[in-house]
N, C-alpha and C. Protein backbone atom coordinates (compact mmCIF):
# COMPACT_ATOMS: atom_id res chain seq x y z
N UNK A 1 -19.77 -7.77 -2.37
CA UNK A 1 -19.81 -8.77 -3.43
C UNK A 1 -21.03 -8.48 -4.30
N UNK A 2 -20.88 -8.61 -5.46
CA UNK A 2 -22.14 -8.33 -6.65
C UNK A 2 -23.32 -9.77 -6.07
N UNK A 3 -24.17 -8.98 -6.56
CA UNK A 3 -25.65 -9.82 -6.49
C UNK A 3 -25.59 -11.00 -7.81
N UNK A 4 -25.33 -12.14 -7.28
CA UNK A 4 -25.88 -13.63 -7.97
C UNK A 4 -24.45 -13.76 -8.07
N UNK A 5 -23.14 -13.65 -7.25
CA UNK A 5 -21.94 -14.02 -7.45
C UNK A 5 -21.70 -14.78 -6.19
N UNK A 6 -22.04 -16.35 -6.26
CA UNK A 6 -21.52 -17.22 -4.86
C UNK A 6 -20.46 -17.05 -5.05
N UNK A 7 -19.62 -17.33 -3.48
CA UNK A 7 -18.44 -17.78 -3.11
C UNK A 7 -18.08 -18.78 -2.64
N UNK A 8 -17.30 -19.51 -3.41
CA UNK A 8 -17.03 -20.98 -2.61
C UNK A 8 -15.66 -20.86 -1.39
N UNK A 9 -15.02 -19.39 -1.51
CA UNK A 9 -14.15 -19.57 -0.70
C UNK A 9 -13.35 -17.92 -1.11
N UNK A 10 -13.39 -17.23 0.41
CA UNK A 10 -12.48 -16.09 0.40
C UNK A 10 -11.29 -16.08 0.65
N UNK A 11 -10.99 -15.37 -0.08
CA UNK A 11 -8.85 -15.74 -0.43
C UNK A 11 -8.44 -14.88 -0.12
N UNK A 12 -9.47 -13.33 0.85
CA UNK A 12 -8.20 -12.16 1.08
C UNK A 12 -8.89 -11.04 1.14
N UNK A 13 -8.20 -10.17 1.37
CA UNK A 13 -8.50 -8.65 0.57
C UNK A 13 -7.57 -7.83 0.66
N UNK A 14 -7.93 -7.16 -0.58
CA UNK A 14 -7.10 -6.00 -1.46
C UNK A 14 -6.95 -4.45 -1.21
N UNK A 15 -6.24 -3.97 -0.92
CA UNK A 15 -6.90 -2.31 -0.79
C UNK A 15 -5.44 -1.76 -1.90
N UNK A 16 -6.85 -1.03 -2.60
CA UNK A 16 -5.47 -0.14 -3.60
C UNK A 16 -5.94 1.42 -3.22
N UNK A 17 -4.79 1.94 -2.85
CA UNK A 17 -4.79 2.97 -2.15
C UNK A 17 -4.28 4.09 -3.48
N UNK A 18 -4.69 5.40 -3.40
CA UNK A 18 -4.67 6.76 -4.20
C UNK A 18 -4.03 7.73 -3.32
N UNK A 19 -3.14 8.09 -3.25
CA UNK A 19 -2.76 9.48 -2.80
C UNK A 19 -2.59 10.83 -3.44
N UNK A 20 -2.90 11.62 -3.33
CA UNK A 20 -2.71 13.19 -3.83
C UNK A 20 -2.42 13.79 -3.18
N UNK A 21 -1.72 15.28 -3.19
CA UNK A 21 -1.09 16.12 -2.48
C UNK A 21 -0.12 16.19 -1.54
N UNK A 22 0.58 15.30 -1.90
CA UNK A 22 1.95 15.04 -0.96
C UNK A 22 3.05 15.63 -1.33
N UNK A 23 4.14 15.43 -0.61
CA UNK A 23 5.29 16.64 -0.47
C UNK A 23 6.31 15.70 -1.36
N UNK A 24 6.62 16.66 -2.63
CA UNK A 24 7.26 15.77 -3.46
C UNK A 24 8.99 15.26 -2.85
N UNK A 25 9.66 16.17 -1.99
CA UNK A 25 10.24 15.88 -1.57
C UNK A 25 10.16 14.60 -0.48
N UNK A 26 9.53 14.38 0.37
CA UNK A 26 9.01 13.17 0.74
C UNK A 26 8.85 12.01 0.29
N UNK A 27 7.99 12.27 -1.14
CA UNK A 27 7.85 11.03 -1.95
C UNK A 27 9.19 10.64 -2.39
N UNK A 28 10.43 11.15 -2.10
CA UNK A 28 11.74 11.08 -3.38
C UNK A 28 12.06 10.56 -2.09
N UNK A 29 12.14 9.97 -0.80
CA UNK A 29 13.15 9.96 0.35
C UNK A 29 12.45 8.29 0.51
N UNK A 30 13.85 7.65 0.01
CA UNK A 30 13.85 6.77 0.30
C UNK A 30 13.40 5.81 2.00
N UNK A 31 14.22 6.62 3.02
CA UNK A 31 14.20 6.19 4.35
C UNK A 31 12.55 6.76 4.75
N UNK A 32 11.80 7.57 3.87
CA UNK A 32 10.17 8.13 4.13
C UNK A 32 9.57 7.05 3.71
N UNK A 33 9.65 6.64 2.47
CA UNK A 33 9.05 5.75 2.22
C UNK A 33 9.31 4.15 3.25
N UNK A 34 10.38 3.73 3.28
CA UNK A 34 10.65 2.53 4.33
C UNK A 34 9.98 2.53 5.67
N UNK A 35 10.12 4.17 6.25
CA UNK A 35 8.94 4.23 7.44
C UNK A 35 7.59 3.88 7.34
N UNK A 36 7.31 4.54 6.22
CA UNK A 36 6.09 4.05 5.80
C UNK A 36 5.58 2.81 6.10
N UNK A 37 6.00 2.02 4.65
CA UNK A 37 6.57 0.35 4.93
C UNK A 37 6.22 -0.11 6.18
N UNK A 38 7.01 0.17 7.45
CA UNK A 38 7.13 -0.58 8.33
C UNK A 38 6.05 -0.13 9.31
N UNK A 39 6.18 0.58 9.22
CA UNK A 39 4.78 1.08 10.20
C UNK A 39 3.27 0.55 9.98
N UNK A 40 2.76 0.86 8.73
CA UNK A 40 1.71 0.08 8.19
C UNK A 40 1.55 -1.70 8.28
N UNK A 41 3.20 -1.97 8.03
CA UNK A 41 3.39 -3.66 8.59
C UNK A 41 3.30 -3.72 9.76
N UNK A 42 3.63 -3.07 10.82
CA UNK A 42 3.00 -3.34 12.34
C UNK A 42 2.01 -2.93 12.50
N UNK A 43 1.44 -2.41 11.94
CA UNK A 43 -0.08 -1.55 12.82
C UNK A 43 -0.78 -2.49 12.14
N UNK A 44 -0.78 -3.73 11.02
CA UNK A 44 -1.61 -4.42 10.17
C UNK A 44 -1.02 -5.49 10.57
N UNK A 45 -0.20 -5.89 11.54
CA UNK A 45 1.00 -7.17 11.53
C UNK A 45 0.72 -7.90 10.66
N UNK A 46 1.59 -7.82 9.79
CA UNK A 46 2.33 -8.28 8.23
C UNK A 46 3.74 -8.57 8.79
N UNK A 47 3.97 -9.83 7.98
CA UNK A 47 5.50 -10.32 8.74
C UNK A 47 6.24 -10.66 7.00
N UNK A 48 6.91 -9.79 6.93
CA UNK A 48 8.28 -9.67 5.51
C UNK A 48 9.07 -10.84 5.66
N UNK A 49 8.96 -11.17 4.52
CA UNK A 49 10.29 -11.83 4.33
C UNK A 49 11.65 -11.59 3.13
N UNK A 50 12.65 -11.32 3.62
CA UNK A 50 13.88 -10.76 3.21
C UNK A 50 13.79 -11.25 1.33
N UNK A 51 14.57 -10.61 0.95
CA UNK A 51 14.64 -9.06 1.08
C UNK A 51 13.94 -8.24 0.49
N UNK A 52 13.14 -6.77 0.88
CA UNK A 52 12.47 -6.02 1.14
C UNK A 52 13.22 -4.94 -0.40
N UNK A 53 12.63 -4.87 -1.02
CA UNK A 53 13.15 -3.97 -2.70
C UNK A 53 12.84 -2.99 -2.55
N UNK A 54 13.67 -1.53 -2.35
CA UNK A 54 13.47 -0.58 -3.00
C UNK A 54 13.88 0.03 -4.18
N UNK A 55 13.66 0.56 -5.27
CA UNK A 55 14.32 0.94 -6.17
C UNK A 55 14.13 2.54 -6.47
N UNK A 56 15.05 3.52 -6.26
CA UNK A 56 15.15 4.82 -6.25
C UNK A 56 15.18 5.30 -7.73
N UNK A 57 14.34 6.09 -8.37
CA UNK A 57 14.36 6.15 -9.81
C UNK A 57 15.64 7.87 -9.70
N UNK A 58 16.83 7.61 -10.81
CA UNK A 58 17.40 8.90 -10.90
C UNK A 58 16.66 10.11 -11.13
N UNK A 59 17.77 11.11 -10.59
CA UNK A 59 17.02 12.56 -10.21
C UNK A 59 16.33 12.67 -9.58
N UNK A 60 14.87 13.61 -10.22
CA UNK A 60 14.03 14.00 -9.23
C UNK A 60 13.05 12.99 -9.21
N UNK A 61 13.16 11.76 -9.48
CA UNK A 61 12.15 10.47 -9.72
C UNK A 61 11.85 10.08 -8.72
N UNK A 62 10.80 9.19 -8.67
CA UNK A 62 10.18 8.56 -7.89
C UNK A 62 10.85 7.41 -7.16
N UNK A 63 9.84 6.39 -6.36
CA UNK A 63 10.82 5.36 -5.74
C UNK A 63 9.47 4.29 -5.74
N UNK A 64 10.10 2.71 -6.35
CA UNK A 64 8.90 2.26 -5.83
C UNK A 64 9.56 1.13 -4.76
N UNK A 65 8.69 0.37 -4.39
CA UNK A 65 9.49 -0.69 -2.88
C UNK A 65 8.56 -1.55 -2.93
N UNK A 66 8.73 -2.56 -3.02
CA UNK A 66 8.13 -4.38 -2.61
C UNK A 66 8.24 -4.96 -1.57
N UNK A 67 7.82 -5.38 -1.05
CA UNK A 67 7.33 -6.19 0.27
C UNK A 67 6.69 -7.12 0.13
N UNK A 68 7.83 -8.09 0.13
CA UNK A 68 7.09 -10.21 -0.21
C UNK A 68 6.30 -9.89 1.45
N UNK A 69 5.31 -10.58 1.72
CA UNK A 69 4.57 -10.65 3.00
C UNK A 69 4.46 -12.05 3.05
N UNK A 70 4.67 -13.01 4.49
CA UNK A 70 3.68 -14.78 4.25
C UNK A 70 2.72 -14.08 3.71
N UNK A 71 2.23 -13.20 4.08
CA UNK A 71 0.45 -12.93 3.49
C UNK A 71 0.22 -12.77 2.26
N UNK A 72 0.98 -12.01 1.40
CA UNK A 72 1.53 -11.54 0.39
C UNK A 72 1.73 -10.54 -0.26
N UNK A 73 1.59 -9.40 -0.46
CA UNK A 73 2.35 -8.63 -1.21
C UNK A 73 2.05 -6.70 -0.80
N UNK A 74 2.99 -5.84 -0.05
CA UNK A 74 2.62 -4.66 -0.30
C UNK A 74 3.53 -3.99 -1.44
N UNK A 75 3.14 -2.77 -1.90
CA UNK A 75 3.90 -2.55 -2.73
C UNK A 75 3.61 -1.00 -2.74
N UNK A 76 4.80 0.37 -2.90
CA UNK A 76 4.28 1.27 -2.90
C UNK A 76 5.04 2.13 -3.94
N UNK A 77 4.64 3.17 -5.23
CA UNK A 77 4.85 3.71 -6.33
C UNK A 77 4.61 5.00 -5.98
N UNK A 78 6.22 5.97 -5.83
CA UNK A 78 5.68 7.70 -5.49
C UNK A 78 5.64 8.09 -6.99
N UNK A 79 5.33 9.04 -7.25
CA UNK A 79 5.13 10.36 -8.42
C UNK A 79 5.26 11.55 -7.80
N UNK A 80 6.54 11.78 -7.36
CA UNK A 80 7.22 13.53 -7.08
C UNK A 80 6.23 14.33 -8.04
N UNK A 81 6.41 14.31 -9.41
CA UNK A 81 6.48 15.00 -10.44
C UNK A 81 4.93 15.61 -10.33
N UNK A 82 4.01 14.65 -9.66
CA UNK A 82 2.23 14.79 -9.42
C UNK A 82 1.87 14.85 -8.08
N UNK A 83 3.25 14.86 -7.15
CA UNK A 83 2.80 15.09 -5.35
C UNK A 83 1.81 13.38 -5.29
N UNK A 84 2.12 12.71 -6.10
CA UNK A 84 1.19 11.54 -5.78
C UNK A 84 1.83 10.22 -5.33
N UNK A 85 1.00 9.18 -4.65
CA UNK A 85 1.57 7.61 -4.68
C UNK A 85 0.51 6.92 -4.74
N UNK A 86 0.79 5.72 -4.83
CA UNK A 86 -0.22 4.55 -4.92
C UNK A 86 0.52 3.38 -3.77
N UNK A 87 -0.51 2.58 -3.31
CA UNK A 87 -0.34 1.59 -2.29
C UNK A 87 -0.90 0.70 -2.85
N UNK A 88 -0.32 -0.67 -2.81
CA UNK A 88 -1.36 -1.98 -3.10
C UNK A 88 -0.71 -2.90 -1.95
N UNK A 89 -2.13 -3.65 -1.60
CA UNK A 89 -1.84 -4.05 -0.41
C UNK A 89 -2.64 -5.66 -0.61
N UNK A 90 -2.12 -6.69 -0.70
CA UNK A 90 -3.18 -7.89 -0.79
C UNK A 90 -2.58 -8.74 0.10
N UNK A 91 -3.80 -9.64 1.09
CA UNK A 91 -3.45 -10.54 2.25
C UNK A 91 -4.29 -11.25 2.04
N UNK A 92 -3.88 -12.82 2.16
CA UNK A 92 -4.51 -13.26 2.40
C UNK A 92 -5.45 -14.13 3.53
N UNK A 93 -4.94 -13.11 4.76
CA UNK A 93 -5.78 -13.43 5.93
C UNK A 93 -6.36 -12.14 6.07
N UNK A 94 -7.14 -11.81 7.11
CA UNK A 94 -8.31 -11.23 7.52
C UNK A 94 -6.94 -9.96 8.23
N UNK A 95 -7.03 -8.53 8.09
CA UNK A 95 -6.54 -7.58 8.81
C UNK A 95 -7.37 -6.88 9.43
N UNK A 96 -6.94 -6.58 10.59
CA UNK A 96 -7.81 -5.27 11.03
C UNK A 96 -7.77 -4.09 10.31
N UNK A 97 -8.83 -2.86 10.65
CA UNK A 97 -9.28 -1.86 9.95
C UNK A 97 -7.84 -1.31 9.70
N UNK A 98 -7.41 -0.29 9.09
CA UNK A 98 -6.27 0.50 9.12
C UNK A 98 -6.71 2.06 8.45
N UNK A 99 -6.06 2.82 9.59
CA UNK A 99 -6.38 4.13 8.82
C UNK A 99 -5.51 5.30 7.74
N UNK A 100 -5.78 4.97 6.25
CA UNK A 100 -4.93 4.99 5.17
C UNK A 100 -4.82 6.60 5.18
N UNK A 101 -5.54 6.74 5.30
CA UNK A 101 -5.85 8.86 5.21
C UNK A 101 -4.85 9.18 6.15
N UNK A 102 -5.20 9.13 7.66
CA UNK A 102 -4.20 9.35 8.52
C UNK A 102 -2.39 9.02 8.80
N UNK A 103 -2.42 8.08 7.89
CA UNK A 103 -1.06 7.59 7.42
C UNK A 103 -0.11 7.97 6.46
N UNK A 104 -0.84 8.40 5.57
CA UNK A 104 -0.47 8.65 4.75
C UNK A 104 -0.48 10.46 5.12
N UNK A 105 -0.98 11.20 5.30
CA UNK A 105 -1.16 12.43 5.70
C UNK A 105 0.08 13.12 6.55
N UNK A 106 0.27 11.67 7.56
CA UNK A 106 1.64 12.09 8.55
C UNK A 106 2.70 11.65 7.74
N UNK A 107 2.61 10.59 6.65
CA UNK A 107 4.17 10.01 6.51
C UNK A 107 4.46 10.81 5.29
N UNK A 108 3.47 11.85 4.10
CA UNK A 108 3.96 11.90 2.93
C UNK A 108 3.09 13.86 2.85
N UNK A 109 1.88 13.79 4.25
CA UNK A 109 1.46 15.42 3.86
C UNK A 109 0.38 15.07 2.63
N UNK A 110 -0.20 14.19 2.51
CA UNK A 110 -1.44 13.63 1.28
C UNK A 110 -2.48 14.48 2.13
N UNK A 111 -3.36 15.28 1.15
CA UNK A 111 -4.15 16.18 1.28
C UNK A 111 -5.78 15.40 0.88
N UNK A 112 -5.37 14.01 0.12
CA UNK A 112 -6.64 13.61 -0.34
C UNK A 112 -5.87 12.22 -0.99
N UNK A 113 -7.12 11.53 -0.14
CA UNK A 113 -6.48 9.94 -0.23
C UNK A 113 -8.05 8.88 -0.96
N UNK A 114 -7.59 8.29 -1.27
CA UNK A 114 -8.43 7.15 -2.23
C UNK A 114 -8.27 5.86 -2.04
N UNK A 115 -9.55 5.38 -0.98
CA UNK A 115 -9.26 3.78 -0.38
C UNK A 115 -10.05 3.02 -0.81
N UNK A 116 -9.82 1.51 -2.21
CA UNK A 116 -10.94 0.93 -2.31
C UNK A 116 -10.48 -0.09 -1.65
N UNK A 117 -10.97 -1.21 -1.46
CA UNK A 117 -10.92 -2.59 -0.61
C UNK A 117 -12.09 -3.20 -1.51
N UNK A 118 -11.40 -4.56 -1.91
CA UNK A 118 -11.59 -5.75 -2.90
C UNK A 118 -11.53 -6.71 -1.91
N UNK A 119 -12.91 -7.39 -1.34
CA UNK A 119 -13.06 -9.18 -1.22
C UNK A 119 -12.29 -9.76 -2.23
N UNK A 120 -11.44 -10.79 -2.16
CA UNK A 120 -11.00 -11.54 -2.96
C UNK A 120 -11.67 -12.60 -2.70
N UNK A 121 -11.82 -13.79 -3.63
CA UNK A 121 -12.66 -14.96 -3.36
C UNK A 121 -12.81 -15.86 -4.93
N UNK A 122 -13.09 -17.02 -4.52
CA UNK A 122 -13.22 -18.42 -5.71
C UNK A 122 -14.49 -17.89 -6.17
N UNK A 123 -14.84 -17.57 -7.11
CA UNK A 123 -16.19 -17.98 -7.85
C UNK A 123 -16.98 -19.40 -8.06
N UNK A 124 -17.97 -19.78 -7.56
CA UNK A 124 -18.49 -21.02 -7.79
C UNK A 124 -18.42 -21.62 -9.25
């Protein structure tokens, strides 16, 4: 949190995730990405509620997928075309650590990953 910014109340946190060097074929596979999905929801227990959006872009396009959470919201955006994806991940309860590099490495072959994590919180 920045210096001279009280909090009257934390509402969460955010991690927006960067991926590079992944296997563009991977990023295009729908059922890769859903593993994904679900795996990261158990290893973080995140509990979905129906129904779970993927949308497959034609050709060699990308795929992105939504995930309503009680907690609220994951969401994940491939780029075949750049071997890349993005993750956004916001809860608003407390998760344990999770390891985004290693996850991403086995589920997509990401050679170089980018994890920030955002306190969310009320400003006084």
């Amino acid at each position: 949190m920045r210096e001279g910014f009280d909090c009257v109340g934390r509402l969460g946190t955010e991690w927006i995730v960067d991926a590079g060097g992944c296997d563009p074929a991977r990023l295009r596979d729908v059922e890769a990405v859903d593993h994904f999905l679900d795996v990261a929801m158990r290893a973080l227990e995140l509990t979905s509620l129906p129904p779970h959006r993927t949308h497959k872009f034609p050709g060699e396009g990308g795929i992105t997928a939504l995930v309503l959470l009680t907690e609220s919201h994951l969401a994940v955006h491939t780029f075949p075309e750049y071997g890349a994806l993005t993750v956004n991940l916001y809860s608003c309860r407390t998760r344990p650590p999770y390891a985004w590099e290693k996850a991403l490495r086995e589920a997509f072959g990401a050679t170089h990953v980018q994890v920030r994590e955002l306190a969310r919180s009320v400003p006084a």
